[in-house]
PDB file of N, CA and C in Angstrom:
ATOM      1  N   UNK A   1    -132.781 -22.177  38.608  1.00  0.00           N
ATOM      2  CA  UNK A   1    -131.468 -22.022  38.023  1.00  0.00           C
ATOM      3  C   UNK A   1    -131.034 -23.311  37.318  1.00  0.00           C
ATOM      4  N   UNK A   2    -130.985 -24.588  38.244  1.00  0.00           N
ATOM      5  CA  UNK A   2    -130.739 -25.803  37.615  1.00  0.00           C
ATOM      6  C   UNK A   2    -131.924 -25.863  36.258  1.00  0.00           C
ATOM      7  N   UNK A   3    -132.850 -25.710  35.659  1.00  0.00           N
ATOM      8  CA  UNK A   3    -133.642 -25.625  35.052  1.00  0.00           C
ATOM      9  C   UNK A   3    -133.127 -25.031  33.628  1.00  0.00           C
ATOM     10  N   UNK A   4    -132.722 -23.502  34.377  1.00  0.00           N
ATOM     11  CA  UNK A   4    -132.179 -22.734  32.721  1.00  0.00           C
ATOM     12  C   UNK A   4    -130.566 -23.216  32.569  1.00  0.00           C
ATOM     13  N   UNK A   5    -130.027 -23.821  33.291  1.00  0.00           N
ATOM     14  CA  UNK A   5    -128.817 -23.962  33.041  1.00  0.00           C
ATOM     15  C   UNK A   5    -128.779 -25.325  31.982  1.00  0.00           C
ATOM     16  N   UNK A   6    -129.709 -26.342  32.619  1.00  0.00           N
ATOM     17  CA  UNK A   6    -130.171 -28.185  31.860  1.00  0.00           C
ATOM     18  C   UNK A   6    -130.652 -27.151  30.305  1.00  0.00           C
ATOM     19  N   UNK A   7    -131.559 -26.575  30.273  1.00  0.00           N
ATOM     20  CA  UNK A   7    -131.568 -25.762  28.813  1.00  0.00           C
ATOM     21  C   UNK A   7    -130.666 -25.223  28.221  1.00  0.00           C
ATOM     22  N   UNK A   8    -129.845 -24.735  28.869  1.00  0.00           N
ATOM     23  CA  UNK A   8    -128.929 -23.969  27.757  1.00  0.00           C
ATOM     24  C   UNK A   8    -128.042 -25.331  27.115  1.00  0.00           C
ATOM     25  N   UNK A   9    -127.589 -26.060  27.987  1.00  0.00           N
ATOM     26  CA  UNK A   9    -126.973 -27.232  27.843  1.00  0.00           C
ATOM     27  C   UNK A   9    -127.632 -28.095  26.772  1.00  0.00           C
ATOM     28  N   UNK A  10    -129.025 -27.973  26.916  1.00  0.00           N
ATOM     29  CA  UNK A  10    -129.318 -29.311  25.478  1.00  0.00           C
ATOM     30  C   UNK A  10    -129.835 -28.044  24.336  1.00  0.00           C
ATOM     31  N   UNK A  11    -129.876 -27.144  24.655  1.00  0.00           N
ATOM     32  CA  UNK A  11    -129.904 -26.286  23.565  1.00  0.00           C
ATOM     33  C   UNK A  11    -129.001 -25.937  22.640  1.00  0.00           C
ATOM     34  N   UNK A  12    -127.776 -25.910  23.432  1.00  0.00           N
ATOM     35  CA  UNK A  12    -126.366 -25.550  23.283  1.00  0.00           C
ATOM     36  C   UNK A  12    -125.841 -26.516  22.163  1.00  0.00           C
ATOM     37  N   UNK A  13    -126.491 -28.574  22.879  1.00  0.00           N
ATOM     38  CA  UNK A  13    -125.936 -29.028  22.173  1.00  0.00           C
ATOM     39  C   UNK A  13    -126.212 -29.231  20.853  1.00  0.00           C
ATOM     40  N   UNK A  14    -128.036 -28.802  20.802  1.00  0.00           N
ATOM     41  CA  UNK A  14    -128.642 -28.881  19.738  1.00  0.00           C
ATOM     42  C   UNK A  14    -128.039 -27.751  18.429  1.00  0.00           C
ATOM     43  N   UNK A  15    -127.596 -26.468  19.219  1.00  0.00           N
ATOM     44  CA  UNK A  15    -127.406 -25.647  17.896  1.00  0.00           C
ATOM     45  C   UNK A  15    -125.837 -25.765  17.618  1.00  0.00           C
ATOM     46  N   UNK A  16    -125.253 -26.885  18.587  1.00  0.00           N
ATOM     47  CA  UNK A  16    -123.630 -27.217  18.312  1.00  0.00           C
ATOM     48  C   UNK A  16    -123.478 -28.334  16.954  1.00  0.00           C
ATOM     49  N   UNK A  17    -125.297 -29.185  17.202  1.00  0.00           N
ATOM     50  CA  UNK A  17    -124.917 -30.313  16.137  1.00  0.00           C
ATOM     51  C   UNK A  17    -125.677 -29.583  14.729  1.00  0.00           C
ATOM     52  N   UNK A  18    -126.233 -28.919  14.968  1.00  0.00           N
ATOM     53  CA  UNK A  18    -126.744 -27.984  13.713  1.00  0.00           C
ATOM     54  C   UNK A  18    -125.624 -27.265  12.761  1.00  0.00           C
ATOM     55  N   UNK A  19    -125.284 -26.664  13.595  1.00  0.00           N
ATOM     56  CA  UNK A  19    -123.820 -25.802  13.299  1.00  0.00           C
ATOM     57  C   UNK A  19    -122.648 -26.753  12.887  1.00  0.00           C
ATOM     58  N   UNK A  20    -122.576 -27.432  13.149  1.00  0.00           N
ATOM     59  CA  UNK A  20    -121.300 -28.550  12.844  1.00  0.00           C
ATOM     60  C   UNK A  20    -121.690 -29.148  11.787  1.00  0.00           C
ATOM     61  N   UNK A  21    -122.821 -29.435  11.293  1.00  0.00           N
ATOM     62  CA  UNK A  21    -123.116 -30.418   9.923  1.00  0.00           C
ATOM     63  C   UNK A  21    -122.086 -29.863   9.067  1.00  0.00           C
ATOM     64  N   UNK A  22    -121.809 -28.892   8.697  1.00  0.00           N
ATOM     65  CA  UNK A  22    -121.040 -28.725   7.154  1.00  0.00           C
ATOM     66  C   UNK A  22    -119.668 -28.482   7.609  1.00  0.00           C
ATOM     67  N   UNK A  23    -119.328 -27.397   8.477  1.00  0.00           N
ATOM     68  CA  UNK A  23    -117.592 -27.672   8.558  1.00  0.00           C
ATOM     69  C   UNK A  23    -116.428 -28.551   7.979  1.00  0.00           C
ATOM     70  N   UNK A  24    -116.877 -29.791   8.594  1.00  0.00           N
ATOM     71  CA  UNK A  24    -115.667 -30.991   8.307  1.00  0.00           C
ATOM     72  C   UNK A  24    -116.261 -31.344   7.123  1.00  0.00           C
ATOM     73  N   UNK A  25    -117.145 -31.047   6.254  1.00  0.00           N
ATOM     74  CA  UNK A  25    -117.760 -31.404   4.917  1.00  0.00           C
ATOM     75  C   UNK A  25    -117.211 -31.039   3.962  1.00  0.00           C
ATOM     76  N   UNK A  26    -116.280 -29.317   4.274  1.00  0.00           N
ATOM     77  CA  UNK A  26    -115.991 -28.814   3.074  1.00  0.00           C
ATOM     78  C   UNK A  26    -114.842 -29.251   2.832  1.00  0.00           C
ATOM     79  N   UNK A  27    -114.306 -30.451   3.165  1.00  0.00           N
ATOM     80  CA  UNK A  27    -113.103 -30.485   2.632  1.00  0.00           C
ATOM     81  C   UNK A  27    -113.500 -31.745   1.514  1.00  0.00           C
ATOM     82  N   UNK A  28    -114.345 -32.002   1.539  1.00  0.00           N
ATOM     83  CA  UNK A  28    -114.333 -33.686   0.459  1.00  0.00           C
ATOM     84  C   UNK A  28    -114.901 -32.665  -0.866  1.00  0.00           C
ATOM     85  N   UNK A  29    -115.019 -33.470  -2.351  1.00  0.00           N
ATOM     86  CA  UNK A  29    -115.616 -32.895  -3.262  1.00  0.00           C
ATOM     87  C   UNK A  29    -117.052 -32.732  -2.786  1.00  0.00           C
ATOM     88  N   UNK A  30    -117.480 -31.280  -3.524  1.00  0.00           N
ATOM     89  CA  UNK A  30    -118.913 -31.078  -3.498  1.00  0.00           C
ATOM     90  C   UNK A  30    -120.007 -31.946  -4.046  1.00  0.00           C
ATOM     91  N   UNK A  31    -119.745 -32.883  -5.060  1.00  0.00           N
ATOM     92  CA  UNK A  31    -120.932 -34.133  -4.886  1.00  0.00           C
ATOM     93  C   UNK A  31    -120.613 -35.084  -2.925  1.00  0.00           C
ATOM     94  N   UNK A  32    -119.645 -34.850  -3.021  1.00  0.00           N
ATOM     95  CA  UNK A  32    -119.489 -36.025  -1.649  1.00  0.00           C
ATOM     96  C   UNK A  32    -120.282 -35.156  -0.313  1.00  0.00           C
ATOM     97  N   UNK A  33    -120.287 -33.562  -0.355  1.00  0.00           N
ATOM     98  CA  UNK A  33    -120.784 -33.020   0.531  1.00  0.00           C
ATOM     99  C   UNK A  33    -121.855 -33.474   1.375  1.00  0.00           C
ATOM    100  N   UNK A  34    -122.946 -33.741   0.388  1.00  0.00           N
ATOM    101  CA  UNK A  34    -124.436 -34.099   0.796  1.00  0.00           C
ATOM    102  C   UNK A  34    -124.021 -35.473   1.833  1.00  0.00           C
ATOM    103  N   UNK A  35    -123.345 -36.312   1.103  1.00  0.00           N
ATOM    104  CA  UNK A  35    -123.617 -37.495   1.884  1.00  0.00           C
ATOM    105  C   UNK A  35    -123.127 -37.242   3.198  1.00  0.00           C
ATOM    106  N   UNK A  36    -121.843 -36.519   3.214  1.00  0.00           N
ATOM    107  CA  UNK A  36    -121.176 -36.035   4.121  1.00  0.00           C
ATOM    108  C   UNK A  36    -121.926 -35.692   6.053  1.00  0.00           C
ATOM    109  N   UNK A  37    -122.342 -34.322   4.871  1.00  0.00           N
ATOM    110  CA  UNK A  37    -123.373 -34.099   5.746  1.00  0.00           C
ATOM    111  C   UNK A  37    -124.376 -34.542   6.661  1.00  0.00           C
ATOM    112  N   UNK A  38    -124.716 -35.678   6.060  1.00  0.00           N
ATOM    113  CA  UNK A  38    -125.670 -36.656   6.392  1.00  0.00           C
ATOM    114  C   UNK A  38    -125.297 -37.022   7.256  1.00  0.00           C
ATOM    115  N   UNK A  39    -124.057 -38.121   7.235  1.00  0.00           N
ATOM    116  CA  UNK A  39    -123.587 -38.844   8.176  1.00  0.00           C
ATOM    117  C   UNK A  39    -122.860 -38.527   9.272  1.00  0.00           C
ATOM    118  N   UNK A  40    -122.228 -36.863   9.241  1.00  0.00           N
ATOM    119  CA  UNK A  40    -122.242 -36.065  10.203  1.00  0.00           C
ATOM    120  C   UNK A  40    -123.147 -35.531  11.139  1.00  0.00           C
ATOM    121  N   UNK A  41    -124.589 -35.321  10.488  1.00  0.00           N
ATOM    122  CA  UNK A  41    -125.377 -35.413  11.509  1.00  0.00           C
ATOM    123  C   UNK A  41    -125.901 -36.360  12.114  1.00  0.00           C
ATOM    124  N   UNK A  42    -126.016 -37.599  11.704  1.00  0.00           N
ATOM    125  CA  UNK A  42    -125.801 -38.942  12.021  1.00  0.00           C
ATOM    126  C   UNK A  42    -125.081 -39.054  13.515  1.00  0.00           C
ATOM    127  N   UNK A  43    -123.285 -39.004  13.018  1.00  0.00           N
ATOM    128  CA  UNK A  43    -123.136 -39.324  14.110  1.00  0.00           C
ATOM    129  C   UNK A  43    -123.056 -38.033  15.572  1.00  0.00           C
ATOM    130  N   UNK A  44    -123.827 -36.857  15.136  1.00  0.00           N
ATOM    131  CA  UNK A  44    -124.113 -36.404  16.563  1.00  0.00           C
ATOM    132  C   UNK A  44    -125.452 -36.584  16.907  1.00  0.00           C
ATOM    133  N   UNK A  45    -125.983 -37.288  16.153  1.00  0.00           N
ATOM    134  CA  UNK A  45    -127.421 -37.934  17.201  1.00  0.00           C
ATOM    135  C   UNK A  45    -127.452 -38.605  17.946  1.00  0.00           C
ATOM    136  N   UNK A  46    -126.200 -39.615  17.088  1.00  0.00           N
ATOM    137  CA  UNK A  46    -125.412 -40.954  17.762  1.00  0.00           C
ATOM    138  C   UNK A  46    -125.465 -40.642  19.459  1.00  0.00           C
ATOM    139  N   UNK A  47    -124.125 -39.525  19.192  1.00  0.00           N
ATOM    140  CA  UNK A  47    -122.925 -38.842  20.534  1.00  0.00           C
ATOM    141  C   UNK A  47    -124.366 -38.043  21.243  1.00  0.00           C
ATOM    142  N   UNK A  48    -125.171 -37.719  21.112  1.00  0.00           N
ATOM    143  CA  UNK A  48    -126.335 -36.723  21.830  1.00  0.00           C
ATOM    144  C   UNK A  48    -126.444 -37.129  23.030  1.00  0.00           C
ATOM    145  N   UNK A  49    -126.799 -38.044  23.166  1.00  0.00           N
ATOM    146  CA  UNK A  49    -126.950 -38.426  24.805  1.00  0.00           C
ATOM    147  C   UNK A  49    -126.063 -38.829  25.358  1.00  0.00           C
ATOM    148  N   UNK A  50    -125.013 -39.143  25.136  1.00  0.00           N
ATOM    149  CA  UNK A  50    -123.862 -39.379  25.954  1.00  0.00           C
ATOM    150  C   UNK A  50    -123.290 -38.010  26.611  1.00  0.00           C
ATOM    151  N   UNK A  51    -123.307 -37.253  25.249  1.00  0.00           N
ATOM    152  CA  UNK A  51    -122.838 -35.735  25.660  1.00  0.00           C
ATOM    153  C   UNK A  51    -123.372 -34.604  26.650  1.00  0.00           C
ATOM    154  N   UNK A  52    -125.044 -35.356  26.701  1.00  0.00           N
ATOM    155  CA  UNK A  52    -125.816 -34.288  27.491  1.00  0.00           C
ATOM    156  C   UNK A  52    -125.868 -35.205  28.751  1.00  0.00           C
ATOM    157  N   UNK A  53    -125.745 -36.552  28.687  1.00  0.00           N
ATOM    158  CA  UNK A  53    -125.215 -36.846  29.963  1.00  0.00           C
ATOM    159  C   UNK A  53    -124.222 -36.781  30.649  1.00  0.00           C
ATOM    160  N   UNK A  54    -122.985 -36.337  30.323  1.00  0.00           N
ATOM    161  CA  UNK A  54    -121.678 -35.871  30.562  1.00  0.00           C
ATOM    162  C   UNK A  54    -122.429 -34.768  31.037  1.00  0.00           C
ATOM    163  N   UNK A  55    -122.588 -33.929  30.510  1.00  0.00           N
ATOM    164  CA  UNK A  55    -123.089 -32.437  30.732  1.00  0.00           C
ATOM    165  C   UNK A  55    -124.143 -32.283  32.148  1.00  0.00           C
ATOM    166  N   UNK A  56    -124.752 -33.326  32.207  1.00  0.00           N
ATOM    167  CA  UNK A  56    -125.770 -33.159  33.580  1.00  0.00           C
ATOM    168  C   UNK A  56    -125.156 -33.899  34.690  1.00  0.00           C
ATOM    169  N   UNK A  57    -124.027 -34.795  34.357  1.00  0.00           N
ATOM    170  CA  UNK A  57    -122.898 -35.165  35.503  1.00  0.00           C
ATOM    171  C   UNK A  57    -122.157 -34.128  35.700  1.00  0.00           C
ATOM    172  N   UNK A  58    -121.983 -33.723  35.094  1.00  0.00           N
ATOM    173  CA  UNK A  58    -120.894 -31.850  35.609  1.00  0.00           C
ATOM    174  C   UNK A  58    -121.246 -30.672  36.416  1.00  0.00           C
ATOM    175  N   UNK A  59    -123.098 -30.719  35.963  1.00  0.00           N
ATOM    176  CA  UNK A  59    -123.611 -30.003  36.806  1.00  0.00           C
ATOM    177  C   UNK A  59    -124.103 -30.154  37.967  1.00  0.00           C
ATOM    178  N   UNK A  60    -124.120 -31.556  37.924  1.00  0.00           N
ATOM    179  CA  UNK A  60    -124.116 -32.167  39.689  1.00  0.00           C
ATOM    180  C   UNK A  60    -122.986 -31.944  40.244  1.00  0.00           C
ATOM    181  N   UNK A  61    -121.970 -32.332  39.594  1.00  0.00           N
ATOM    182  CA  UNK A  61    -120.933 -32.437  40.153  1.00  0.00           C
ATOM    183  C   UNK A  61    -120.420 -30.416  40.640  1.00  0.00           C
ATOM    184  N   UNK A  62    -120.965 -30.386  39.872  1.00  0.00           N
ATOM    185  CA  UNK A  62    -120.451 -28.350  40.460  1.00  0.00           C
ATOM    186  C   UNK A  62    -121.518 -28.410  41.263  1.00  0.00           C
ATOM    187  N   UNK A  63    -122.970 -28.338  41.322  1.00  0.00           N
ATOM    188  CA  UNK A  63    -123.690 -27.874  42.435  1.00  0.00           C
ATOM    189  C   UNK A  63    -123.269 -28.558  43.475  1.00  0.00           C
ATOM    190  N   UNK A  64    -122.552 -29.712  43.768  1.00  0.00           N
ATOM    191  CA  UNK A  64    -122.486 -30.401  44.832  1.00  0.00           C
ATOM    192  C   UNK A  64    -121.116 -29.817  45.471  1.00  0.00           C
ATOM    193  N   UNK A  65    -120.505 -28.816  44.939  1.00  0.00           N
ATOM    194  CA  UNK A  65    -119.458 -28.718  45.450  1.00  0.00           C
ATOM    195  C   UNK A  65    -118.027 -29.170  44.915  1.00  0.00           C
ATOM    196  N   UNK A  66    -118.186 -30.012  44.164  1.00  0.00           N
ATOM    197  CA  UNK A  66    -117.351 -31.219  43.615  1.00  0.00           C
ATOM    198  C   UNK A  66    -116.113 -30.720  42.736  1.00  0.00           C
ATOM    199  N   UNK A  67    -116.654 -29.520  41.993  1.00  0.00           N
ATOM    200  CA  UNK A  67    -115.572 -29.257  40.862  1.00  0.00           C
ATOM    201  C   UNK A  67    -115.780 -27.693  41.080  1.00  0.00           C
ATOM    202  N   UNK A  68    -115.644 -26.758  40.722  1.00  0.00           N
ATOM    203  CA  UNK A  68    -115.236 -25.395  40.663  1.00  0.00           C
ATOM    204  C   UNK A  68    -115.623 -24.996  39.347  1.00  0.00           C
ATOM    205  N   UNK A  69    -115.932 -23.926  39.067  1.00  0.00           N
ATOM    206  CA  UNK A  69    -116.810 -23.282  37.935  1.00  0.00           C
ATOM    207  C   UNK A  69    -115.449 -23.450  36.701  1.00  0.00           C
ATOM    208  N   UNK A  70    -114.169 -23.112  37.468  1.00  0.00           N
ATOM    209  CA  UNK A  70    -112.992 -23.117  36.195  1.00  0.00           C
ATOM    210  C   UNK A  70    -112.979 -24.443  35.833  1.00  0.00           C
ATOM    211  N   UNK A  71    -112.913 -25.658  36.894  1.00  0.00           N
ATOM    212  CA  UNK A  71    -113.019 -27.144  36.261  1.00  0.00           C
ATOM    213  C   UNK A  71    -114.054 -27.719  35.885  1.00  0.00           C
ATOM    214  N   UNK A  72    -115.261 -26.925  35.597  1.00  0.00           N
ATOM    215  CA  UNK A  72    -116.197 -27.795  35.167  1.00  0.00           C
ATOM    216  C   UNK A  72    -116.202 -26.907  33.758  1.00  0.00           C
ATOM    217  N   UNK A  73    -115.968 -25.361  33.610  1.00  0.00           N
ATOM    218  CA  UNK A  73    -115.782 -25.552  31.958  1.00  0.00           C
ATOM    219  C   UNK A  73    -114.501 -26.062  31.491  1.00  0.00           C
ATOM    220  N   UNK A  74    -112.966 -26.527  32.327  1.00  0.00           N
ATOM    221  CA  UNK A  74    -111.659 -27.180  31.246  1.00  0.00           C
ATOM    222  C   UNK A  74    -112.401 -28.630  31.050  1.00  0.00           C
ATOM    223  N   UNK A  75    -113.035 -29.067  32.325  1.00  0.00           N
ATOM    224  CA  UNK A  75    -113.913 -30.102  31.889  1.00  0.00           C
ATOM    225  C   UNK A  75    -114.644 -30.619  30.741  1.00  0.00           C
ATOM    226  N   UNK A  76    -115.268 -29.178  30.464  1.00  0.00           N
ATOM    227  CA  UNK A  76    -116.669 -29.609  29.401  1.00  0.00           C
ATOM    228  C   UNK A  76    -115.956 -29.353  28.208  1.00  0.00           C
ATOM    229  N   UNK A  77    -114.630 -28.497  28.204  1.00  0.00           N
ATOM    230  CA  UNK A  77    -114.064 -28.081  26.933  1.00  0.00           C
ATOM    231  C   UNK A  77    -113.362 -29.501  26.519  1.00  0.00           C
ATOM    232  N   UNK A  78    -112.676 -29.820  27.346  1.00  0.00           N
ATOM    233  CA  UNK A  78    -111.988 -31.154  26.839  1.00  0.00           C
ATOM    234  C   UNK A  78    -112.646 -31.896  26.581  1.00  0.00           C
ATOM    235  N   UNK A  79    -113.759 -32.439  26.941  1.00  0.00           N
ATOM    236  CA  UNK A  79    -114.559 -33.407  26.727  1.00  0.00           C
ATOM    237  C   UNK A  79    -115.299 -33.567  25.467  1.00  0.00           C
ATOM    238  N   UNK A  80    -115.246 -32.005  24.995  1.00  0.00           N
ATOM    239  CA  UNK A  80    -116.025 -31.688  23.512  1.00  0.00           C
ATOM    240  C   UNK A  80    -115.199 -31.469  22.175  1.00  0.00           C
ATOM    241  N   UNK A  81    -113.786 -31.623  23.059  1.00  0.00           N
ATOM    242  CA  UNK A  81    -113.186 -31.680  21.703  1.00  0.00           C
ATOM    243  C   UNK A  81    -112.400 -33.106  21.772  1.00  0.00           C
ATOM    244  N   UNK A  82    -112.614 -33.747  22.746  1.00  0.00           N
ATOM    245  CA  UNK A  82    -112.288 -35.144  22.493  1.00  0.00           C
ATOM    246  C   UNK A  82    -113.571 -36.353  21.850  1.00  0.00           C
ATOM    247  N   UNK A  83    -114.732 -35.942  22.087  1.00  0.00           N
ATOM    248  CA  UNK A  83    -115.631 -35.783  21.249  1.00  0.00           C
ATOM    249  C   UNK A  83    -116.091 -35.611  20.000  1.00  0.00           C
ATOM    250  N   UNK A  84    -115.511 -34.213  19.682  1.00  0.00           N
ATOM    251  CA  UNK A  84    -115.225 -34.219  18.368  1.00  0.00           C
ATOM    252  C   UNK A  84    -114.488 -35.030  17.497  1.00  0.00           C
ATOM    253  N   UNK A  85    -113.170 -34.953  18.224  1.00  0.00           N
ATOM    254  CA  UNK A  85    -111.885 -35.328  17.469  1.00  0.00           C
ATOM    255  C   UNK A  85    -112.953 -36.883  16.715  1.00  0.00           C
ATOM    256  N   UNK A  86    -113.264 -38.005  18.252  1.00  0.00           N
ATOM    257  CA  UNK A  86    -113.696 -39.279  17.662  1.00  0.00           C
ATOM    258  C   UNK A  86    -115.198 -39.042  16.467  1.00  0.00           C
ATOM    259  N   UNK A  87    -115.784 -37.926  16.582  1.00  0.00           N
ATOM    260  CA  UNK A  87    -116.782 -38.103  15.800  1.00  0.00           C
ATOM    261  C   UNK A  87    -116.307 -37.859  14.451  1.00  0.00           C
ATOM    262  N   UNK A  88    -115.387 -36.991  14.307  1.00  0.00           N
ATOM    263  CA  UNK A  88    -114.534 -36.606  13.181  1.00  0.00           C
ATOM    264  C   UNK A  88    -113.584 -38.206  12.769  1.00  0.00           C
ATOM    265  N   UNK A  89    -112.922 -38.853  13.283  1.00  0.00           N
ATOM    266  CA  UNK A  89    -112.139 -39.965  12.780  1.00  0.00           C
ATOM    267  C   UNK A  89    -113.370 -41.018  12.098  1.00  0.00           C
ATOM    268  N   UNK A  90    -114.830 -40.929  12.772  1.00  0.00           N
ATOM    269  CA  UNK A  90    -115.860 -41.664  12.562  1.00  0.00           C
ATOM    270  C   UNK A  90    -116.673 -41.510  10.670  1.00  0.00           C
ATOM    271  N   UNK A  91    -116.545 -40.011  11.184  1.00  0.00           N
ATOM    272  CA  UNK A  91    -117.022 -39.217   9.848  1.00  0.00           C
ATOM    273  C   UNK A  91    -115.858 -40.086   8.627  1.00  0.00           C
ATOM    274  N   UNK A  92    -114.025 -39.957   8.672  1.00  0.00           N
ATOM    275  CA  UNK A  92    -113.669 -40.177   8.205  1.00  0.00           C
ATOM    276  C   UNK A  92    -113.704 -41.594   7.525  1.00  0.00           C
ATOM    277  N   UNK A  93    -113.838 -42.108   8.839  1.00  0.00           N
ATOM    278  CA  UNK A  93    -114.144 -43.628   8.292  1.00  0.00           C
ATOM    279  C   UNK A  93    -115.242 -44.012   7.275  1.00  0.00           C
ATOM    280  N   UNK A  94    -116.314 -43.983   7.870  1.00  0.00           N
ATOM    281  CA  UNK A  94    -117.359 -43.857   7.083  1.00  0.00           C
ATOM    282  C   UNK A  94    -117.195 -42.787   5.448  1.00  0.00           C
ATOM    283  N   UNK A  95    -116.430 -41.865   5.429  1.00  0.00           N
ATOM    284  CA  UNK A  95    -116.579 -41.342   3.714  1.00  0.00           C
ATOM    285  C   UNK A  95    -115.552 -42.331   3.155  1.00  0.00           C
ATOM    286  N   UNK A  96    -114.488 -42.884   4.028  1.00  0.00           N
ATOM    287  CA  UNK A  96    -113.378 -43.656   2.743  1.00  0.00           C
ATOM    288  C   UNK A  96    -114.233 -45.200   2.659  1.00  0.00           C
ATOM    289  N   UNK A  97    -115.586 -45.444   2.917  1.00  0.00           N
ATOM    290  CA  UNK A  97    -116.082 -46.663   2.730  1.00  0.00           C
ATOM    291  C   UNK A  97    -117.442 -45.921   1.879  1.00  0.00           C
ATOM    292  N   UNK A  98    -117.134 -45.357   1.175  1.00  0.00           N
ATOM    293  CA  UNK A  98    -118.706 -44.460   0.687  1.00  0.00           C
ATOM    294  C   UNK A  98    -117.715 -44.814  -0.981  1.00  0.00           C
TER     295      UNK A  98
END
């Protein structure tokens, strides 16, 4: 179980940073896209292991008893959009220096 659950988790995060490349892209002009893009996937290669280590502290922390199935997903939800939010201010930074 711990096995398919550690998979879905770096799978999860893999088709989260796949999926996210263009979103926050479409708002700059379409020459700026590409670079955009880039450096959006950039910085979730960056955030990758921090995130999937968050993610395998949670699941200790639930198998051990520690947190409850409802607090370990308000857990993982907050954590991914506070996550975001900084990878997004990062993204920003980086296009107004492009």
């Amino acid at each position: 179980m711990t096995a398919l659950v550690l998979a879905f988790i770096l799978l999860g995060a893999g088709w989260h940073a796949t999926w996210a490349a263009d979103p926050p892209c479409d708002k700059y002009p379409v020459a700026k896209q590409t670079t955009c893009a880039a450096i959006w996937k950039s910085l979730n290669q960056e955030d990758g292991p921090v995130i999937a280590q968050f993610g395998l502290d949670q699941l200790k922390r639930r198998e051990e008893g520690k947190i409850s199935a409802e607090q370990h997903l308000g857990e993982n939800m907050a954590f991914i959009k506070q996550s975001t939010e900084k990878r997004l201010e990062r993204l920003r930074a980086r296009m107004e220096r492009e």
